[in-house]
N, C-alpha and C. Protein backbone atom coordinates (compact mmCIF):
# COMPACT_ATOMS: atom_id res chain seq x y z
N UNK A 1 0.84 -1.19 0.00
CA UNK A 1 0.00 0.00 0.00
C UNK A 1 0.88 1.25 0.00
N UNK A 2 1.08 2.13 -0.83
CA UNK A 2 1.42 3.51 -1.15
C UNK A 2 1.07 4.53 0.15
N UNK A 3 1.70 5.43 0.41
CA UNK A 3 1.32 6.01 1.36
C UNK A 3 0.14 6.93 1.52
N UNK A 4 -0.28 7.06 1.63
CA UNK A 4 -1.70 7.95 2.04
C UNK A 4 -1.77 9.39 2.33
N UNK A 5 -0.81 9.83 1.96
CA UNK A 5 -0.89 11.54 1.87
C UNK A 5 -0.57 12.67 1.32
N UNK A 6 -1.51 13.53 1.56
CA UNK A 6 -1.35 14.70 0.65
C UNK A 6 -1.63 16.01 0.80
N UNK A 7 -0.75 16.68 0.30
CA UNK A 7 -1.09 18.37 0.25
C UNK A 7 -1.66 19.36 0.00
N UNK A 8 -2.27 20.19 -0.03
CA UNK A 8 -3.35 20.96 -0.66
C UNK A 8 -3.10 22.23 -0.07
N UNK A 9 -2.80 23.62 -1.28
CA UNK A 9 -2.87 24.92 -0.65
C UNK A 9 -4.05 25.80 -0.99
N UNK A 10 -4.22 26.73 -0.46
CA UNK A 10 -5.36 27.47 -1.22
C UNK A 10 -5.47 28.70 -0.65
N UNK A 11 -5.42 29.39 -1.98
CA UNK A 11 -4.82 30.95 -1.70
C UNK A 11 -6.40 31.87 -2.13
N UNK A 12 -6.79 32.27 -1.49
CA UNK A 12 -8.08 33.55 -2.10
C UNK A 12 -7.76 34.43 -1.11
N UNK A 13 -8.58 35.43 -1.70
CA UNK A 13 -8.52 37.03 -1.44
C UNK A 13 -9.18 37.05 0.28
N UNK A 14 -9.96 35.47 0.91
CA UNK A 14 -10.16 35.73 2.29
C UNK A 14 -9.78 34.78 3.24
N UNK A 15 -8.43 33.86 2.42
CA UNK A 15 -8.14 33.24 3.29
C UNK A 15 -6.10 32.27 2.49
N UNK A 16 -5.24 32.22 3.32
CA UNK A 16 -3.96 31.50 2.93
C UNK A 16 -3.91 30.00 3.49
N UNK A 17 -4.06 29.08 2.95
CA UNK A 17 -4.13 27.76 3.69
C UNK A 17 -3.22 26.90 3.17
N UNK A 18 -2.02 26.28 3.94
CA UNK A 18 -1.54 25.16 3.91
C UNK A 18 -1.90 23.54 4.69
N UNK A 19 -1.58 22.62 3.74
CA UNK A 19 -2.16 21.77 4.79
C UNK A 19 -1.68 20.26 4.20
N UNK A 20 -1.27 19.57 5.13
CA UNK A 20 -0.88 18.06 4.65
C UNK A 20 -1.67 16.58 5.93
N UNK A 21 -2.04 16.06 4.78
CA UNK A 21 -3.14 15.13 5.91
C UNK A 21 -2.54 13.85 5.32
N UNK A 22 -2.28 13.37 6.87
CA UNK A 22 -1.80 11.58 6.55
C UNK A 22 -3.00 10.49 6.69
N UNK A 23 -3.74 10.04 6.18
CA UNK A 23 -4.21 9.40 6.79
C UNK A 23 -4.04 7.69 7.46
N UNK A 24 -2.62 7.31 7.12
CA UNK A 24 -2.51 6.69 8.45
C UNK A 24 -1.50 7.18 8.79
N UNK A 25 -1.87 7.85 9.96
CA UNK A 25 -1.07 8.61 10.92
C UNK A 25 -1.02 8.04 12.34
N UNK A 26 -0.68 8.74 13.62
CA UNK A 26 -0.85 8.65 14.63
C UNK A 26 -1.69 9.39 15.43
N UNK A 27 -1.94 10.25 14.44
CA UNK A 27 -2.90 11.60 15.59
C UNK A 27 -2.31 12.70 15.83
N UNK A 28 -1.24 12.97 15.48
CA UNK A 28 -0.59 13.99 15.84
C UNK A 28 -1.42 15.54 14.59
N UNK A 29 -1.52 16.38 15.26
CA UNK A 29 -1.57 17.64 14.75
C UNK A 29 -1.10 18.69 15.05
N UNK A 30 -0.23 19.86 14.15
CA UNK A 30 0.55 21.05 14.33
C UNK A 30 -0.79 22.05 13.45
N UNK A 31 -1.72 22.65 13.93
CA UNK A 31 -2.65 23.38 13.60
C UNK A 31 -2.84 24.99 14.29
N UNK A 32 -3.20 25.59 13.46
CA UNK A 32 -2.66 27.39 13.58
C UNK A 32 -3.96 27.99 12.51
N UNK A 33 -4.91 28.05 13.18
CA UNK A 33 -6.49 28.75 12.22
C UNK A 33 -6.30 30.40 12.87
N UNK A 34 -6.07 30.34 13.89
CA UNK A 34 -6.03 31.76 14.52
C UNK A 34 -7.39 31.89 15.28
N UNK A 35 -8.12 30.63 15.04
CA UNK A 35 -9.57 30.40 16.27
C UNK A 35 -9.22 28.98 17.11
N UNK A 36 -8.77 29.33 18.83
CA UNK A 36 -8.26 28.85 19.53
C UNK A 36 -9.26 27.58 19.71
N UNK A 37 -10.72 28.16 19.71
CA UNK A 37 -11.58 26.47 20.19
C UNK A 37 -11.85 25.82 18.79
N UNK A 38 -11.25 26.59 17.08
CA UNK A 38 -11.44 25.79 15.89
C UNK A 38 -10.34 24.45 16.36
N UNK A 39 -8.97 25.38 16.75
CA UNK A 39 -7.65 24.50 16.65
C UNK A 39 -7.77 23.45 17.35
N UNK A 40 -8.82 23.65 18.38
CA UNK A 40 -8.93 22.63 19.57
C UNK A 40 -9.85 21.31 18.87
N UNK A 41 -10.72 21.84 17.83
CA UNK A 41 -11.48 20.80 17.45
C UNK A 41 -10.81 19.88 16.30
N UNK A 42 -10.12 20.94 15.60
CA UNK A 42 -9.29 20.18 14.59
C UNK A 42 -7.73 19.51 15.06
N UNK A 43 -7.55 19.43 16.11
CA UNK A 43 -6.11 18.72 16.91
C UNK A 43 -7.33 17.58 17.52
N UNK A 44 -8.40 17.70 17.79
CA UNK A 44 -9.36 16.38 18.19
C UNK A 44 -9.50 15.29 17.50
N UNK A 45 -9.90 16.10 15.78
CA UNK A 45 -10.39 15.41 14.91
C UNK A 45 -9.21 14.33 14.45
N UNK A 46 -7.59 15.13 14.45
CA UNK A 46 -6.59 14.39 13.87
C UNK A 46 -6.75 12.75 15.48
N UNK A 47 -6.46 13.62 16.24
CA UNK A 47 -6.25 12.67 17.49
C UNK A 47 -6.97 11.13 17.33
N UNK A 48 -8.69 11.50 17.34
CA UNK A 48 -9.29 10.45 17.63
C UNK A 48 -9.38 10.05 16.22
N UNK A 49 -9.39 10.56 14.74
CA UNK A 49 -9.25 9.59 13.79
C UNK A 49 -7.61 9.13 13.34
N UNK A 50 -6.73 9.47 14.14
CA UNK A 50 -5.33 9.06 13.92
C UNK A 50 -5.06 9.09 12.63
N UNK A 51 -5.53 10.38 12.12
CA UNK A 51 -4.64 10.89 10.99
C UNK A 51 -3.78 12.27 11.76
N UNK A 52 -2.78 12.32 10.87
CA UNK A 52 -1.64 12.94 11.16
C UNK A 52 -1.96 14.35 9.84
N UNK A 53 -1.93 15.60 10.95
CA UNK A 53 -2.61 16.66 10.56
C UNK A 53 -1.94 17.88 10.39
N UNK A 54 -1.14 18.75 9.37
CA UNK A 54 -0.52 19.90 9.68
C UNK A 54 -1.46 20.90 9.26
N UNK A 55 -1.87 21.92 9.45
CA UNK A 55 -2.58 23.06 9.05
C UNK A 55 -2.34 23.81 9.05
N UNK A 56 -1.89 25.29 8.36
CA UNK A 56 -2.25 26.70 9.05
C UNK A 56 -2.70 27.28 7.74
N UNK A 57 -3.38 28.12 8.96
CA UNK A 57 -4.77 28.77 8.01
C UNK A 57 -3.99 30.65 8.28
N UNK A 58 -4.42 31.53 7.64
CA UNK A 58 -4.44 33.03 7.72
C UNK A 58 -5.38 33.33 6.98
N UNK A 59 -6.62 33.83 7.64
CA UNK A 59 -7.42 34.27 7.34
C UNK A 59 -8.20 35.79 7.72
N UNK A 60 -9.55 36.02 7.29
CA UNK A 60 -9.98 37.32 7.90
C UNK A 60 -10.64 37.19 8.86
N UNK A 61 -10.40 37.01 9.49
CA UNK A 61 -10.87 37.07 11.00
C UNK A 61 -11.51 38.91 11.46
N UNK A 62 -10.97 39.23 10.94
CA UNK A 62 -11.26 40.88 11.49
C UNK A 62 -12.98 40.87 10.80
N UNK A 63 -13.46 39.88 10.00
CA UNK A 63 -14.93 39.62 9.55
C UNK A 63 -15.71 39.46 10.09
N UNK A 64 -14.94 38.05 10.19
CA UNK A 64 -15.75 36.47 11.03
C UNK A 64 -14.81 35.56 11.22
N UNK A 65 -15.63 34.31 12.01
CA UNK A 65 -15.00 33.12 11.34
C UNK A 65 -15.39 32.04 10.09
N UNK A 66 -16.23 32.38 9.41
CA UNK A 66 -16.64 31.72 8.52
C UNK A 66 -15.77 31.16 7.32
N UNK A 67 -15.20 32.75 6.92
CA UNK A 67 -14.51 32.05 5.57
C UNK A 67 -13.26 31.23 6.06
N UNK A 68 -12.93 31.44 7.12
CA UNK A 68 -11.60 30.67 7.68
C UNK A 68 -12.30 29.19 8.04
N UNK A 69 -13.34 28.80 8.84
CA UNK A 69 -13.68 27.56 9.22
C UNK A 69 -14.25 26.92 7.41
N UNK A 70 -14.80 27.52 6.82
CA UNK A 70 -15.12 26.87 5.49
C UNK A 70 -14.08 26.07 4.48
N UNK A 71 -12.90 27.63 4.63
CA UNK A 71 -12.11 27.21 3.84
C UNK A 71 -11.21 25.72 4.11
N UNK A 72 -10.94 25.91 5.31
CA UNK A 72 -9.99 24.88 5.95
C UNK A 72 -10.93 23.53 5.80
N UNK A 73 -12.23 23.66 6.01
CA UNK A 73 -13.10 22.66 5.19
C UNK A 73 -12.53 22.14 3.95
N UNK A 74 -12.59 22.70 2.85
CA UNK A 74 -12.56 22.55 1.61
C UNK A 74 -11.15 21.82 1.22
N UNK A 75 -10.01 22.54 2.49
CA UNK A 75 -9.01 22.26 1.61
C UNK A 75 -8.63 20.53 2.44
N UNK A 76 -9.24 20.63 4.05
CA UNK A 76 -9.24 19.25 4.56
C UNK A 76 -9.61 17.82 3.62
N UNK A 77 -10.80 18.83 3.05
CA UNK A 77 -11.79 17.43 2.28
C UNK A 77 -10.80 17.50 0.99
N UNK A 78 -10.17 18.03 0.21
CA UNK A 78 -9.37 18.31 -1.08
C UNK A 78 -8.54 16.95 -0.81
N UNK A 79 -7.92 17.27 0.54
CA UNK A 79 -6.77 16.02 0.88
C UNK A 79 -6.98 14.94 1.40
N UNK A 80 -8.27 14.99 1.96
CA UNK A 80 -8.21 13.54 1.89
C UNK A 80 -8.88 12.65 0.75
N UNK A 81 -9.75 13.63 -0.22
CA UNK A 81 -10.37 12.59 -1.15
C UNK A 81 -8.32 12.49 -2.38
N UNK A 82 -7.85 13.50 -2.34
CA UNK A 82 -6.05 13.19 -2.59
C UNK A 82 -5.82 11.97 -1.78
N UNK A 83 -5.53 11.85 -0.59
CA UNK A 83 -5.03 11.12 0.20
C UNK A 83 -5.77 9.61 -0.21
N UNK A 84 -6.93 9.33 -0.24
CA UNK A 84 -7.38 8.19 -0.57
C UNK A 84 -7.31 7.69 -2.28
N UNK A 85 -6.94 8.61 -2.75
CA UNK A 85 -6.77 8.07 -4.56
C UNK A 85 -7.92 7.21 -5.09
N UNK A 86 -7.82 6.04 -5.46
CA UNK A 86 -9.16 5.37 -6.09
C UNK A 86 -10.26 4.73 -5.15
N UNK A 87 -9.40 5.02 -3.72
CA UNK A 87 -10.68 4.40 -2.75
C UNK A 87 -9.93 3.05 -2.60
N UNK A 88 -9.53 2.37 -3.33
CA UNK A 88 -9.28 0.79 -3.37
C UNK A 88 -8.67 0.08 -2.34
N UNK A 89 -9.65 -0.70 -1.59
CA UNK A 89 -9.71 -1.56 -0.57
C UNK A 89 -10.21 -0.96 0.65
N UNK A 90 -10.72 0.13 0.81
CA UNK A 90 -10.90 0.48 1.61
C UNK A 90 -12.18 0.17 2.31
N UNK A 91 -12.85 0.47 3.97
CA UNK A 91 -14.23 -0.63 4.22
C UNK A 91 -15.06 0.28 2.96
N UNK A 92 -15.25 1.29 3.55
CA UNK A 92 -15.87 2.07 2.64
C UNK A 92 -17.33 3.05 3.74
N UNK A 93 -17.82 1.81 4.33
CA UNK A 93 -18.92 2.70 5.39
C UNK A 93 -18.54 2.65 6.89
N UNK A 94 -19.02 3.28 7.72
CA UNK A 94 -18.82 3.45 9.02
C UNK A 94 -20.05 4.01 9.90
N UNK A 95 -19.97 3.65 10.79
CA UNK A 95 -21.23 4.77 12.34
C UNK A 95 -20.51 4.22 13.14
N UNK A 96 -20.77 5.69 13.21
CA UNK A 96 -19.51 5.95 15.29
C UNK A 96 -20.85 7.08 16.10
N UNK A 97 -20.90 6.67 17.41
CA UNK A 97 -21.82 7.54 18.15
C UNK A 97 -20.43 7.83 19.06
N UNK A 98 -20.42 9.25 19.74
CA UNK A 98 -19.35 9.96 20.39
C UNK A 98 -20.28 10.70 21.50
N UNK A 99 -20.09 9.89 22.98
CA UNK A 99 -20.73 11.26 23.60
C UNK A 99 -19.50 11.95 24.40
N UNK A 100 -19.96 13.29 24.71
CA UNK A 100 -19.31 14.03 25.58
C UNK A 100 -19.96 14.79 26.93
N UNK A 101 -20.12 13.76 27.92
CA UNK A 101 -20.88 14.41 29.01
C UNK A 101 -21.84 14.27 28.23
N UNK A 102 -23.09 15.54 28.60
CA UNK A 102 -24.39 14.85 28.53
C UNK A 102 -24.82 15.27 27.08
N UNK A 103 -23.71 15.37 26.29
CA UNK A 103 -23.72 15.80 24.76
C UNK A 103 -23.82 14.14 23.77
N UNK A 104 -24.42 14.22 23.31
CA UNK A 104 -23.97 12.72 22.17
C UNK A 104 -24.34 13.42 21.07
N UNK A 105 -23.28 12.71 19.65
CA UNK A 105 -23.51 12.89 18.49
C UNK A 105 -23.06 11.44 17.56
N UNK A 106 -23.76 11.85 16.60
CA UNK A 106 -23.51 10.45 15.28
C UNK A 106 -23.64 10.65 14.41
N UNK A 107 -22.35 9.95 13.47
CA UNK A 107 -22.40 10.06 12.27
C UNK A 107 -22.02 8.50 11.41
N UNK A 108 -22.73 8.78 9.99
CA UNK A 108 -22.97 7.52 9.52
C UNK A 108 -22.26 8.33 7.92
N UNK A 109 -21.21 7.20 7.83
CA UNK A 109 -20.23 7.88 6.66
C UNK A 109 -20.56 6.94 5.28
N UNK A 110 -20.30 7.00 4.63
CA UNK A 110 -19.89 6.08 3.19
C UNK A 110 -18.96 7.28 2.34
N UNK A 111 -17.85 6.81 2.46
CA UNK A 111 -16.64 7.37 1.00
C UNK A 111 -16.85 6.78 -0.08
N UNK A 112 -18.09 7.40 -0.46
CA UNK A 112 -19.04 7.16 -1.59
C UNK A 112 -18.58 7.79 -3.21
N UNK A 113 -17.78 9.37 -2.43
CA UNK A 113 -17.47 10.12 -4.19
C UNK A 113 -18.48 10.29 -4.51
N UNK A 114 -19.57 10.70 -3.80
CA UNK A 114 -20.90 11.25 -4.20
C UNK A 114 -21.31 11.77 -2.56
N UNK A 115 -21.13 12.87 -3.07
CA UNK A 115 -20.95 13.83 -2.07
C UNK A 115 -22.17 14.50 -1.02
N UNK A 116 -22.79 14.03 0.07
CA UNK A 116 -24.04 14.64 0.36
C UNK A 116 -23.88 14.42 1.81
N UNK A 117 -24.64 15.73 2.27
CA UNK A 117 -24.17 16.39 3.44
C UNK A 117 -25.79 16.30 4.54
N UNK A 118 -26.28 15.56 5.58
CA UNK A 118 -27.79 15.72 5.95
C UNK A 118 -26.96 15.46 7.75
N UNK A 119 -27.99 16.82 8.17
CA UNK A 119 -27.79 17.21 9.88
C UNK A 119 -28.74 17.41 10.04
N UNK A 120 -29.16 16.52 11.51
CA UNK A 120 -30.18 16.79 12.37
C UNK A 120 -29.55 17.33 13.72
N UNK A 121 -30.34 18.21 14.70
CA UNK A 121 -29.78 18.89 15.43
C UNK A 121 -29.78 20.11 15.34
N UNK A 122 -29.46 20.73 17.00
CA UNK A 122 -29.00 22.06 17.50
C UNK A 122 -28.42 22.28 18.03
N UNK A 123 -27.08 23.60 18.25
CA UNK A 123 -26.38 23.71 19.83
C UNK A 123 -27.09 25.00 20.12
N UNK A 124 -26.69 24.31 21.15
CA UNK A 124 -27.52 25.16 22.63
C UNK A 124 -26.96 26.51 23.27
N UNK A 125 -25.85 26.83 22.53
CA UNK A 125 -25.68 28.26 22.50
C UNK A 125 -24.64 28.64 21.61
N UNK A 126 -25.04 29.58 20.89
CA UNK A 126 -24.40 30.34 19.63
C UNK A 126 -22.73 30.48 19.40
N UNK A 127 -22.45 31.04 20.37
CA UNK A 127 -20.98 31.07 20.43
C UNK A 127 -19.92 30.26 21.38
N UNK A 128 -18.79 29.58 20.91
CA UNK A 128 -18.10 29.04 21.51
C UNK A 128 -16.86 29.97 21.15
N UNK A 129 -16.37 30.93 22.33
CA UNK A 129 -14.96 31.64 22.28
C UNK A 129 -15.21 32.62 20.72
N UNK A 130 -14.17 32.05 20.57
CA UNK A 130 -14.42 32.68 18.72
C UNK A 130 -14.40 32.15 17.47
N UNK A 131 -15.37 31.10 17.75
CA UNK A 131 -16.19 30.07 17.35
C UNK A 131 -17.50 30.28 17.25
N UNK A 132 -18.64 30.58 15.88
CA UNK A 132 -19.70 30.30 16.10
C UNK A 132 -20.29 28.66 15.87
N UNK A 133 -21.28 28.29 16.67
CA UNK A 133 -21.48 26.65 16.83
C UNK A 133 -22.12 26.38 15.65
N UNK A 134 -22.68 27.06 14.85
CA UNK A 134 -23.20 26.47 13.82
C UNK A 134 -21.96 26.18 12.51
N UNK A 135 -20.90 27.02 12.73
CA UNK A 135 -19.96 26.71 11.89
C UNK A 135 -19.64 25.00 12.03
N UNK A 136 -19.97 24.49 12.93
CA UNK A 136 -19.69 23.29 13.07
C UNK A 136 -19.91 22.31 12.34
N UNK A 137 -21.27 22.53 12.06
CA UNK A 137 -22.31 21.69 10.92
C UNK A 137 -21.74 22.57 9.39
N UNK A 138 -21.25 23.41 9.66
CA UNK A 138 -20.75 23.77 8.33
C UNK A 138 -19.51 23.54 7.55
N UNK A 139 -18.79 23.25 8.67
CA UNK A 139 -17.51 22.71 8.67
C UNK A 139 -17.68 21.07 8.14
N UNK A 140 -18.73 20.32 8.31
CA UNK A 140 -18.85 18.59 8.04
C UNK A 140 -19.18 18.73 6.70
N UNK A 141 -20.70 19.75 6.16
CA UNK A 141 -20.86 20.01 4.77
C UNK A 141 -19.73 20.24 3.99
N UNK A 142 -19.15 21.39 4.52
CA UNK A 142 -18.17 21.85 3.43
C UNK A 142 -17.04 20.32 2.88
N UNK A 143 -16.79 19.36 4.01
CA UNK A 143 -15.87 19.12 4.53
C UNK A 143 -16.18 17.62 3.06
N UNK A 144 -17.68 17.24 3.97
CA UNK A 144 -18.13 15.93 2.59
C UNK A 144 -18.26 16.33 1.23
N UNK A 145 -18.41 17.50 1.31
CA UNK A 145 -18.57 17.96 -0.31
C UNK A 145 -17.49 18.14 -0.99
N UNK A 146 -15.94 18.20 -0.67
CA UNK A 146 -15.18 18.33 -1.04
C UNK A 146 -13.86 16.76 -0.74
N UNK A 147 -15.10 16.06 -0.44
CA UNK A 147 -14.18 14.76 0.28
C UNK A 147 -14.96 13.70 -0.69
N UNK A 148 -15.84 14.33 -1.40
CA UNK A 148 -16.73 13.14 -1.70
C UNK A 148 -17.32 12.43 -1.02
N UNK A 149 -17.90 12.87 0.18
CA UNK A 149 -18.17 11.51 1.42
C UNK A 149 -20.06 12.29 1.48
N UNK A 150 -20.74 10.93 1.36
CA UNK A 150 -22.20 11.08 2.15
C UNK A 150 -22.22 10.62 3.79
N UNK A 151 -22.24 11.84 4.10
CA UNK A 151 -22.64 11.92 5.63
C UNK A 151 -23.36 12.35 6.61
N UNK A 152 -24.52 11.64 7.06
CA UNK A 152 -25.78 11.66 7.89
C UNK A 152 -24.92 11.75 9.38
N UNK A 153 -25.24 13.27 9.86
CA UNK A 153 -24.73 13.06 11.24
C UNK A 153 -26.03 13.95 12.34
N UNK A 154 -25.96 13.55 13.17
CA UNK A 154 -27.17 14.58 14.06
C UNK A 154 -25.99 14.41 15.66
N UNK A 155 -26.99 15.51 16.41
CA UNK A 155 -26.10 16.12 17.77
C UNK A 155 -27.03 16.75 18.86
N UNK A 156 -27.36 16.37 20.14
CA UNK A 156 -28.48 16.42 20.85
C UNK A 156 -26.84 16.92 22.23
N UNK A 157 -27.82 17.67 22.99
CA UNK A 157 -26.91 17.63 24.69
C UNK A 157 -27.53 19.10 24.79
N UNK A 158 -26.84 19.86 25.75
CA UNK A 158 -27.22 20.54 26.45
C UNK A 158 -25.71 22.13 26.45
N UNK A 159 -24.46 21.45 26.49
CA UNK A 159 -23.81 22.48 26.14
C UNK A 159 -22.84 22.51 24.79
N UNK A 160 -22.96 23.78 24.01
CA UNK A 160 -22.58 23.61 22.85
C UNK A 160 -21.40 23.43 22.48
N UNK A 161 -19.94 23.36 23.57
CA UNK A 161 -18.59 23.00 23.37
C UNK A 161 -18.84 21.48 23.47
N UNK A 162 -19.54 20.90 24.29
CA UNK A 162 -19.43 19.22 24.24
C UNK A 162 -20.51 18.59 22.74
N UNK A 163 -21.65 19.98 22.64
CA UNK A 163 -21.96 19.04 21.28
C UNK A 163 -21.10 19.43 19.94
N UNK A 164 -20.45 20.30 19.99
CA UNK A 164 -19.52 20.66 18.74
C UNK A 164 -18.30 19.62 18.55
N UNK A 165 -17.83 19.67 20.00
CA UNK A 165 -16.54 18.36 20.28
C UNK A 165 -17.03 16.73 20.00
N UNK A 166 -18.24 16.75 20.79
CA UNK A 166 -18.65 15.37 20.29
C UNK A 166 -18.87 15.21 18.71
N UNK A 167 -19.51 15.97 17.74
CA UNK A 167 -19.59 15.94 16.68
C UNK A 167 -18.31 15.71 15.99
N UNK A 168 -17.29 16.30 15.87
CA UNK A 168 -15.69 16.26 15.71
C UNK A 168 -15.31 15.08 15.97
N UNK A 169 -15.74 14.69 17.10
CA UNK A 169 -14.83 13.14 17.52
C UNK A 169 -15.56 11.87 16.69
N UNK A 170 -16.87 12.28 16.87
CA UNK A 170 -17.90 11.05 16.01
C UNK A 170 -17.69 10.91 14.06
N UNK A 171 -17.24 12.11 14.07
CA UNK A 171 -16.64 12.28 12.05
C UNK A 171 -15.16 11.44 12.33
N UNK A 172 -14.31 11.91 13.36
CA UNK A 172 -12.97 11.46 12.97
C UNK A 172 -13.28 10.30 13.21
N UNK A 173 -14.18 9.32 14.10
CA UNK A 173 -13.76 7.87 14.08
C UNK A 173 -14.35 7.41 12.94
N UNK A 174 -15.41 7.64 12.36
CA UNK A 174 -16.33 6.92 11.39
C UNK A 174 -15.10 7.09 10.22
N UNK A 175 -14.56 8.48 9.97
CA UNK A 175 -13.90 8.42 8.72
C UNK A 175 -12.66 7.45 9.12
N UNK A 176 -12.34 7.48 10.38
CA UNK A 176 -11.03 5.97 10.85
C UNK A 176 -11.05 5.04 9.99
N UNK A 177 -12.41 4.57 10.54
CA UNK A 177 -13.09 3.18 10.12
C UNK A 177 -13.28 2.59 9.06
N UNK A 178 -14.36 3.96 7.98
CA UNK A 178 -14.71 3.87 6.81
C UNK A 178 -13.02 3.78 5.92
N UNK A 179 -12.02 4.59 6.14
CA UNK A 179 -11.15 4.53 5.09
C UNK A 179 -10.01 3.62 5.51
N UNK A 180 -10.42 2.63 6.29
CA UNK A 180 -9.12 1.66 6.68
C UNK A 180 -9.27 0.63 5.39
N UNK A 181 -8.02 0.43 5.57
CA UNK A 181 -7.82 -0.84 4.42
C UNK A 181 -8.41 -2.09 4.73
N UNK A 182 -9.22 -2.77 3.99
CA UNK A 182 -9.51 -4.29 4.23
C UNK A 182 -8.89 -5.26 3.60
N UNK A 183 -7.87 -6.21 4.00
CA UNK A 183 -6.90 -6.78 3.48
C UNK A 183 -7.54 -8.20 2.86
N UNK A 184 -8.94 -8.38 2.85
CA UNK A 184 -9.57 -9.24 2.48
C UNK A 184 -9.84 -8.76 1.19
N UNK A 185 -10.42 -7.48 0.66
CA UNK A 185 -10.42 -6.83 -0.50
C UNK A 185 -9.48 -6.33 -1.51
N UNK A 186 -9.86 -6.66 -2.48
CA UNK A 186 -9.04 -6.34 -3.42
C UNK A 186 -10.27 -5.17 -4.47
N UNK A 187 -9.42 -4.63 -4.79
CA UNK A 187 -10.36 -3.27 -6.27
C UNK A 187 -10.60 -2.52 -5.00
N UNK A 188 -12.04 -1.89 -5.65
CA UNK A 188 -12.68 -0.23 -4.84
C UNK A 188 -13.98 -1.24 -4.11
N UNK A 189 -14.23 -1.12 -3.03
CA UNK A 189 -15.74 -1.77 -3.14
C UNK A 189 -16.82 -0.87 -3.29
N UNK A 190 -16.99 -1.37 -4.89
CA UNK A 190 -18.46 -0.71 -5.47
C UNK A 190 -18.39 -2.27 -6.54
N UNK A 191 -19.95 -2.41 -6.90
CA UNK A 191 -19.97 -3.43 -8.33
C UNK A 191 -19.84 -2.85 -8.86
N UNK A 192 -19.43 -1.20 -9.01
CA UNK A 192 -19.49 -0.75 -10.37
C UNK A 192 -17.99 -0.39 -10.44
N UNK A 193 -17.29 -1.29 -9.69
CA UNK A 193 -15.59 -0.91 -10.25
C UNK A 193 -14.90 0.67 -10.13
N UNK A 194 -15.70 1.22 -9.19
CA UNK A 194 -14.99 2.55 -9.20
C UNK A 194 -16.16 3.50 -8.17
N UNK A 195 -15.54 4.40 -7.46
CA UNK A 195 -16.55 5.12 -6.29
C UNK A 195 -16.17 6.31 -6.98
């Protein structure tokens, strides 16, 4: 098996992003968004799906955080649908439930290459630091749409750092799972020879 990783930059007028994603890694992440509870979620995401994560983002922050949490979306999902190449051998689906305290979330993956994004759920209060919580759910869209991945996730609890974190931890294991190699398989698993 070839190694599994790849680079992706991306330069626009509201945001500078470098970024290299292993996906079999150890978990380690060196991440720099310039939003202290983003960095916290994305050093989670590498952790509990043990991909190995470098990032830094420069963005406009003097805005929002939007175009910075989107972008780093786009260019995450860029590298890993890079990082996985034809898909081949991989399980392909996954569900991981993640709670955090009295937060639970779940998500149900297929690295399908047909890209579709469905959330059920709310957090329970708007801002985390300098973090808004809905960027969260925007961050998974952006994230499958540019990963090729269909992913059904929903998020129930009571405070919105444990349902944003739980959400984060429940994507990184499912995508663990879904993109591990199955050494029983050989090709892409689809009958149609290609995802």
């Amino acid at each position: 098996m070839s190694e599994r990783t790849a680079t992706v930059t991306r330069e626009t007028a509201e945001t500078s992003i470098e970024c290299t994603l292993s996906v079999d890694g150890d978990g380690d992440a060196d991440v720099d968004t310039g939003i202290g509870f983003f960095d916290h979620m994305l050093t989670s995401f590498a952790k509990h799906g043990l991909f190995d994560l470098a990032l830094e983002c420069d963005g406009d922050l003097e805005i929002d955080d939007h175009h910075t949490v989107e972008d780093v979306a786009i260019v995450i999902g860029e590298a890993l649908d890079g990082a996985l190449e034809d898909r081949s051998g991989i399980v392909r689906y996954a569900d991981r439930q993640v709670p955090l305290d009295e937060a639970v979330a779940g998500v149900v993956v297929d690295v399908s290459g047909r890209p579709r994004w469905y959330f059920d759920g709310e957090f329970s209060q708007a801002q985390i630091g300098g973090f808004t919580s809905d960027m969260a759910r925007h961050f998974g869209e952006s994230l499958a749409m540019n990963a090729g991945l269909t992913v059904h996730a929903e998020v129930s609890g009571e405070n919105a750092h444990h349902e944003v974190e739980a959400l984060f931890k429940a994507l990184a294991r499912s995508l663990d799972d879904a993109t591990r190699v199955d050494e029983r398989r050989t090709g892409t698993p689809s009958t149609k020879g290609t995802l």
